[in-house]
Structure formats: C-alpha cells, structure tokens
Protein backbone atom coordinates (compact mmCIF):
# COMPACT_ATOMS: atom_id res chain seq x y z
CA UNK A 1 -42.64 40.66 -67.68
CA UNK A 2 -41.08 42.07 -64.40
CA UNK A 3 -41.87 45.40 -65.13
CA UNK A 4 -46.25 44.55 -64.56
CA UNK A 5 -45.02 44.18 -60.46
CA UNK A 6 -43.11 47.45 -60.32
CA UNK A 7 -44.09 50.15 -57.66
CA UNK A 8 -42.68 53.51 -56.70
CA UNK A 9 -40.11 53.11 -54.34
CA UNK A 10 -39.16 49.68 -55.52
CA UNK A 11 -34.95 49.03 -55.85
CA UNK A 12 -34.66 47.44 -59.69
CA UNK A 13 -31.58 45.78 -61.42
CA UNK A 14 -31.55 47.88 -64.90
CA UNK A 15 -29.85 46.54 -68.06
CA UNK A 16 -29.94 48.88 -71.16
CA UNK A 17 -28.47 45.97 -73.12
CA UNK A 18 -30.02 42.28 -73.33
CA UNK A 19 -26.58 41.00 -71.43
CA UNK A 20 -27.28 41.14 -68.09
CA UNK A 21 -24.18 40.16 -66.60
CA UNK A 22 -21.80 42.60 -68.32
CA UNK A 23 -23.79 46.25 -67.44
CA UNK A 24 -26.22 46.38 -65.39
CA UNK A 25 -26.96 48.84 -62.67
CA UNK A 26 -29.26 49.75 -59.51
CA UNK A 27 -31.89 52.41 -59.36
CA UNK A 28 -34.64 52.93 -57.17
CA UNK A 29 -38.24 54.21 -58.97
CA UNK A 30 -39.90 57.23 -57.61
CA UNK A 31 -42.23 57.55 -60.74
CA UNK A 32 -43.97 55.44 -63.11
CA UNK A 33 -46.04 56.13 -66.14
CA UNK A 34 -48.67 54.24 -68.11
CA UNK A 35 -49.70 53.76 -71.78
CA UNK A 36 -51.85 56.15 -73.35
CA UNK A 37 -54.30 53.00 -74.15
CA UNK A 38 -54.17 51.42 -70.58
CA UNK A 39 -52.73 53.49 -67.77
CA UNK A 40 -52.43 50.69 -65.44
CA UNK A 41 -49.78 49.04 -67.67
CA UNK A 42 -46.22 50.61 -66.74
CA UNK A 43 -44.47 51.75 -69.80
CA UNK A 44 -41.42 54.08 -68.45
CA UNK A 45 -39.99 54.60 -64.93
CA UNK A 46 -38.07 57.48 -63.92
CA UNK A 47 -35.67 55.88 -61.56
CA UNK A 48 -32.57 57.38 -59.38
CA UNK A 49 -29.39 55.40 -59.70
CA UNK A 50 -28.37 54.56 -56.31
CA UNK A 51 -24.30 54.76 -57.20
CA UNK A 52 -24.44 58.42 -58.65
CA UNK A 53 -28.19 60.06 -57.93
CA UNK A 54 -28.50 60.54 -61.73
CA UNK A 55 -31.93 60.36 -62.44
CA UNK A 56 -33.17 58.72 -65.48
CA UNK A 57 -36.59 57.97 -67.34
CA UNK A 58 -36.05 54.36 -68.76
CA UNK A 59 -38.57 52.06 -70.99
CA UNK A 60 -40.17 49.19 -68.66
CA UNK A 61 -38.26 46.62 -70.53
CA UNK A 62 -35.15 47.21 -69.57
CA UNK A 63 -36.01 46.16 -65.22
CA UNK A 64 -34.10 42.83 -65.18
CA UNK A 65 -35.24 42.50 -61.51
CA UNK A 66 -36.95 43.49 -58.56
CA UNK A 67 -34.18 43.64 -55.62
C-alpha cells in the first residue's frame, strides 16, 4: 500500500495495468483526495505526467512507486 505515503509534489511510477514492466509511466502529484468515510486515506491523485504535461486524476492503486 504505497499510495498511504503519497504527498503533493511527490514523483510516482504509475501503472494502469498490474504489469509493471511493460507500461508504466512518471507523473508528479500536485493534488490528492480522500474518501468520503476517512479523508486522511488517499483515494485518487491528480498527477502531471512528466513526458507530455497531460494531467490526469488516477485511483491510488495504480502508484507502483515512490521515485
């Protein structure tokens, strides 16, 4: 569970698909939001990815890493 140790401005490996290795990409957070139930538990990030400047809302669970 990665995702608990994420902060806003943190760099992030990002995998949309359980296979790491094959497409994976790097985005930096600028905005995080919490569940509805317990806000301190991140539940989407909107993240920029560094390659294009596409920015993106994504679910927690697809962070692979903290870089």
């Amino acid at each position: 569970m990665i995702f608990l140790d994420v902060k806003c401005g943190d760099f992030v490996a990002i995998s949309l698909e359980q296979d790491v290795s094959s497409n994976w990409w790097v985005g930096q957070v600028i905005s995080r939001f919490g569940s509805s139930i317990d806000p301190s538990v991140n539940t989407l990030f909107q993240v920029v990815d560094v390659d294009t400047g596409a920015v993106s809302i994504i679910n927690a669970d697809c962070v692979r890493g903290i870089i």
